[in-house]
C-alpha atoms as a PDB file:
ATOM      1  CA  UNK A   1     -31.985  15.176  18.816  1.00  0.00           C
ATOM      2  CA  UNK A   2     -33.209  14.873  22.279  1.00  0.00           C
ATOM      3  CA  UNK A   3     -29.959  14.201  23.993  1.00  0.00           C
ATOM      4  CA  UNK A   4     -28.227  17.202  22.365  1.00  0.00           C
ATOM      5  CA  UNK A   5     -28.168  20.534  24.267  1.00  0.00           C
ATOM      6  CA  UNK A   6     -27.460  24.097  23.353  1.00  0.00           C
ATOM      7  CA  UNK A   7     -24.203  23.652  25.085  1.00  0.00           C
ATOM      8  CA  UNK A   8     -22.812  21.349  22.375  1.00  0.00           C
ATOM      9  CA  UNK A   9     -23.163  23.865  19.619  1.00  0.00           C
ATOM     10  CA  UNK A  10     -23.149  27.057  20.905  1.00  0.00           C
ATOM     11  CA  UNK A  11     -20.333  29.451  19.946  1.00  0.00           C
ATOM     12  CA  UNK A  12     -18.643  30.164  23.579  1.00  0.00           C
ATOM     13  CA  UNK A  13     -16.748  32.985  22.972  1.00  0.00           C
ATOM     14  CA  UNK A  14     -18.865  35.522  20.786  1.00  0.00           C
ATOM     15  CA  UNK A  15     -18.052  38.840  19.790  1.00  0.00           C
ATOM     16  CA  UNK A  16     -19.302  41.620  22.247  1.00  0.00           C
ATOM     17  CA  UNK A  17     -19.508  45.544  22.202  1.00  0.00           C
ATOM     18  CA  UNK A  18     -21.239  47.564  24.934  1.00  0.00           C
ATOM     19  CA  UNK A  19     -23.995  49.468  24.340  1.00  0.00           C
ATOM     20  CA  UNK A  20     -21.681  53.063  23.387  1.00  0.00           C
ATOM     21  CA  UNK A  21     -19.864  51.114  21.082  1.00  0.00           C
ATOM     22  CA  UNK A  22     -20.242  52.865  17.742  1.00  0.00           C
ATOM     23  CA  UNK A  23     -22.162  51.288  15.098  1.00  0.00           C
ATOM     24  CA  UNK A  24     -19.221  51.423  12.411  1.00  0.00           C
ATOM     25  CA  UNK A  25     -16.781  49.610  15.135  1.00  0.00           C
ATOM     26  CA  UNK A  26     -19.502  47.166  14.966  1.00  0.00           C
ATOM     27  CA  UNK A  27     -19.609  46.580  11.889  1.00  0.00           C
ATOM     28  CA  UNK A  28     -15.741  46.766  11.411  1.00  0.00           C
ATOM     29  CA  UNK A  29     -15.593  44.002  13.883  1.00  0.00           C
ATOM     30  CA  UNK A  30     -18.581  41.878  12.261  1.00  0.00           C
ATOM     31  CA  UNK A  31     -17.057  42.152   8.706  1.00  0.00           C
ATOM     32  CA  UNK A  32     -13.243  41.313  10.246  1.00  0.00           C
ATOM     33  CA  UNK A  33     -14.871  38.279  11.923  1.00  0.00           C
ATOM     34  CA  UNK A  34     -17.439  37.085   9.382  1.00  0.00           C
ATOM     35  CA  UNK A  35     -20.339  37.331  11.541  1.00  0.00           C
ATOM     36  CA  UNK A  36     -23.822  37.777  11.546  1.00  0.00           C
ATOM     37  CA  UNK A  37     -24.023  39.778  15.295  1.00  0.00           C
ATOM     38  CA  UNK A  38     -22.409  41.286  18.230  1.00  0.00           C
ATOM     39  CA  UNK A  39     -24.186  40.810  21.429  1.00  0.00           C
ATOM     40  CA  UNK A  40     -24.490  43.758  23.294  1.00  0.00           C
ATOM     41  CA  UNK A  41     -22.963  43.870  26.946  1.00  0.00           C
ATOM     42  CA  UNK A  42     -23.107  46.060  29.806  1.00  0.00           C
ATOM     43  CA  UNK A  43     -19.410  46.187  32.174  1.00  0.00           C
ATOM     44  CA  UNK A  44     -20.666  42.885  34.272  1.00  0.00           C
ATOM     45  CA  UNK A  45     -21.044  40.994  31.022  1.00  0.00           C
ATOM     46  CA  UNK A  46     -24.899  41.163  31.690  1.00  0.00           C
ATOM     47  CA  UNK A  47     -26.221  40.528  27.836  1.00  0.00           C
ATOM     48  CA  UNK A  48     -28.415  44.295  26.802  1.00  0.00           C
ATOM     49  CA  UNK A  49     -29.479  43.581  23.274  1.00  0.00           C
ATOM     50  CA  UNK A  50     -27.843  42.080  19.993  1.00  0.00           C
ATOM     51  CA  UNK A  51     -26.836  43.935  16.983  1.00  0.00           C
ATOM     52  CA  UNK A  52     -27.912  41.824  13.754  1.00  0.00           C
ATOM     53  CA  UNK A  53     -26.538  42.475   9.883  1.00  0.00           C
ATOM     54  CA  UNK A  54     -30.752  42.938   9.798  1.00  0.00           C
ATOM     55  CA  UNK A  55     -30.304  46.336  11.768  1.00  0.00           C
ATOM     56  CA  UNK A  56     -27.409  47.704   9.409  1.00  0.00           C
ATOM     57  CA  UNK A  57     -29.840  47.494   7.246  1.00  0.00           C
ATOM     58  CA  UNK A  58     -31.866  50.093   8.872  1.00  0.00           C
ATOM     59  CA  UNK A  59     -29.080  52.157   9.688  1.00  0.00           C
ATOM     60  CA  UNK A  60     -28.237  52.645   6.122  1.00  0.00           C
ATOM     61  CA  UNK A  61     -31.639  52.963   5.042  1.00  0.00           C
ATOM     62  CA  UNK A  62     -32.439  55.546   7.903  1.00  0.00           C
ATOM     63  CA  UNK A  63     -29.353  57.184   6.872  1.00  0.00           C
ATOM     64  CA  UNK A  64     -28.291  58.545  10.282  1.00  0.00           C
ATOM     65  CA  UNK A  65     -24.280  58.932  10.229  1.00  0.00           C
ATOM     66  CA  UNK A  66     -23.243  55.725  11.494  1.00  0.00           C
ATOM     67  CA  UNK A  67     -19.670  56.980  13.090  1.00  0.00           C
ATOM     68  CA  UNK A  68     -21.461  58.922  15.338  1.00  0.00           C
ATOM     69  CA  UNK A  69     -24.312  56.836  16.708  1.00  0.00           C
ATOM     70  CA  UNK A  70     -23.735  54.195  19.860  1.00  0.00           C
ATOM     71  CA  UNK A  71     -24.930  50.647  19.446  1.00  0.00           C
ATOM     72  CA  UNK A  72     -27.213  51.246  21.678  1.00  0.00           C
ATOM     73  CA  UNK A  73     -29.836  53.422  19.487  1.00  0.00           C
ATOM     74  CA  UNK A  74     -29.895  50.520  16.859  1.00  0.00           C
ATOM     75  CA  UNK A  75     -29.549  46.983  19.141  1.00  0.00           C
ATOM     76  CA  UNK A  76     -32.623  44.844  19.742  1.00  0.00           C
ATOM     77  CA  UNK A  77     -33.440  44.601  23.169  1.00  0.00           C
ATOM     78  CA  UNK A  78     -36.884  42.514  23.538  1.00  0.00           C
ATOM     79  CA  UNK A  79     -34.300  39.167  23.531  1.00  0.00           C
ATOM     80  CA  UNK A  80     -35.269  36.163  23.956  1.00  0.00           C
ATOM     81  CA  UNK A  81     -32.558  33.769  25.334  1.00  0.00           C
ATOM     82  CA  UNK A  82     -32.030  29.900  26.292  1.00  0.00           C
ATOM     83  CA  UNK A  83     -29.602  28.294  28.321  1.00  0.00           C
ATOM     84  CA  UNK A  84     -26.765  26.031  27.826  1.00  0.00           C
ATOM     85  CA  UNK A  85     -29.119  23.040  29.065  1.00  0.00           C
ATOM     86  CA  UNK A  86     -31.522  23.398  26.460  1.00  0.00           C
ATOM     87  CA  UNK A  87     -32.326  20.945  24.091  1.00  0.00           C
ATOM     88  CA  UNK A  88     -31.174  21.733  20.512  1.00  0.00           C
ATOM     89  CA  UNK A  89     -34.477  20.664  18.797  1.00  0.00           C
ATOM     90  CA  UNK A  90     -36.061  23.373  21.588  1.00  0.00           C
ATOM     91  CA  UNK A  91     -33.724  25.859  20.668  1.00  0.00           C
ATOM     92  CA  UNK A  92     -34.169  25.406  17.061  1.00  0.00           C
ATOM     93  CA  UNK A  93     -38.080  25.914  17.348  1.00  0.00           C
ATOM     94  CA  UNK A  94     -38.080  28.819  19.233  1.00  0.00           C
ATOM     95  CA  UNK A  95     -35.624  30.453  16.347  1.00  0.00           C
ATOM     96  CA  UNK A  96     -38.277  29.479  13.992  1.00  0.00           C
ATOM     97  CA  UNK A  97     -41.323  30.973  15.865  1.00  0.00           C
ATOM     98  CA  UNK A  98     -39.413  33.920  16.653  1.00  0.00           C
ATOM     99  CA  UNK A  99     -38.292  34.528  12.798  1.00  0.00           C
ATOM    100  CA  UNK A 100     -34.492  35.181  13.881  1.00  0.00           C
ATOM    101  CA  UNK A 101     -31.157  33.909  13.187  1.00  0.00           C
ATOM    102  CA  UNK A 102     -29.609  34.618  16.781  1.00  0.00           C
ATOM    103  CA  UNK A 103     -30.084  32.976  20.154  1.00  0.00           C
ATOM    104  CA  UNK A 104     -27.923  34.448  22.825  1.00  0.00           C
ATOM    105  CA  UNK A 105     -27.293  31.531  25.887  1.00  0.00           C
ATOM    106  CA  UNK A 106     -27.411  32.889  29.275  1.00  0.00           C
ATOM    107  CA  UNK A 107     -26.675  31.542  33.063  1.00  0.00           C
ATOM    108  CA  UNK A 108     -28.833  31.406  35.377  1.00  0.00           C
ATOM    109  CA  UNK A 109     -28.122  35.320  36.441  1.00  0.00           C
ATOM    110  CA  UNK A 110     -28.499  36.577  32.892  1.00  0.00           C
ATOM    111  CA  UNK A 111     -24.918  36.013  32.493  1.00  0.00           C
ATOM    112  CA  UNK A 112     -23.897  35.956  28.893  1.00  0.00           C
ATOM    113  CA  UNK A 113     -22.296  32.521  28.153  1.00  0.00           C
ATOM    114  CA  UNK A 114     -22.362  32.072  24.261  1.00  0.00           C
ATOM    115  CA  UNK A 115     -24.806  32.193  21.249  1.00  0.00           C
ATOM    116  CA  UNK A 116     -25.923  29.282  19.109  1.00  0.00           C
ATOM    117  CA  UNK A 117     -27.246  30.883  15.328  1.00  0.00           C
ATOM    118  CA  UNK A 118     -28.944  28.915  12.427  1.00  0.00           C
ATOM    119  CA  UNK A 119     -25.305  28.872  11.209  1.00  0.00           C
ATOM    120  CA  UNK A 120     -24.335  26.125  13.875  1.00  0.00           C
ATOM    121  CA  UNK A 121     -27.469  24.105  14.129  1.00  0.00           C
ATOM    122  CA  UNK A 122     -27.184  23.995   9.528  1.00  0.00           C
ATOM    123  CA  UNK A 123     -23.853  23.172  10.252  1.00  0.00           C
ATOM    124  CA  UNK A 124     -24.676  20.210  13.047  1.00  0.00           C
ATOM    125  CA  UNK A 125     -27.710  18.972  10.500  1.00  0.00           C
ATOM    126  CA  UNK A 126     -25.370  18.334   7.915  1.00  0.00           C
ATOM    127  CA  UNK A 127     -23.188  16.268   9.729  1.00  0.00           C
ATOM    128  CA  UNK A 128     -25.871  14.031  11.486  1.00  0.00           C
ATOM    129  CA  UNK A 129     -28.561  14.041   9.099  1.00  0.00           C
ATOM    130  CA  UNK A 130     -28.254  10.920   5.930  1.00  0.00           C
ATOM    131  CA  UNK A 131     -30.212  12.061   2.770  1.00  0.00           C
ATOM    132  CA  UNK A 132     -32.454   9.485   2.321  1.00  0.00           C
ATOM    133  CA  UNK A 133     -32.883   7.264  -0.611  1.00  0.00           C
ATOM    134  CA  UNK A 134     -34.757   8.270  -3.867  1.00  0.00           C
END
């Protein structure tokens, strides 16, 4: 798995609010697109946090009225990000360490470019991996 980057299995097009977005939109726009996240934007398309089905779980359980409060009160913003250039079995591990199911891909100016979840990298193990004999 050496050879395959980030790049190859990244989603390049995800979803994106900014950060006064409100939470239900979110939501709305995570349930109509059967995703896990939005990541959170500011008007350059410079990547400010990431809004997880994990936080609307804290929403509802702080109950706070959720069609009044911006994205930005619930979004994680200590990200941690890799680049298109990364190799896969990198990206992978640092998903592991971190405990999390998202890993936004940046440029080299912070740039959002795509995200690559344990969704895609299941979904590329499955096709490359042979179960071995019994």
């Amino acid at each position: 798995m050496e050879d395959i980057f980030v790049a190859q299995l990244m989603t390049s097009d995800p979803r994106t609010v900014t950060p006064d977005t409100l939470v239900e939109e979110a939501a709305e726009t995570m349930l109509s697109e059967g995703i896990g996240s939005v990541l959170v934007v500011d008007d350059g398309g410079r990547l400010q946090g990431v809004l997880t089905r994990t936080d609307f779980v804290r929403i509802v359980a702080e109950r706070k009225p959720k069609d009044r409060t911006a994205v930005s009160a619930y979004m994680s913003t200590d990200l941690v990000t890799t680049t298109a250039q990364t190799p896969i079995e990198e990206a992978a591990n640092t998903m592991l360490e971190g405990g999390f199911h998202h890993l936004p891909v940046v440029d080299d100016d912070g740039g959002l470019i795509g995200i690559v979840t344990t969704t895609d990298l299941a979904a590329y193990i499955s096709t490359v991996q042979t179960p071995s004999p019994s």
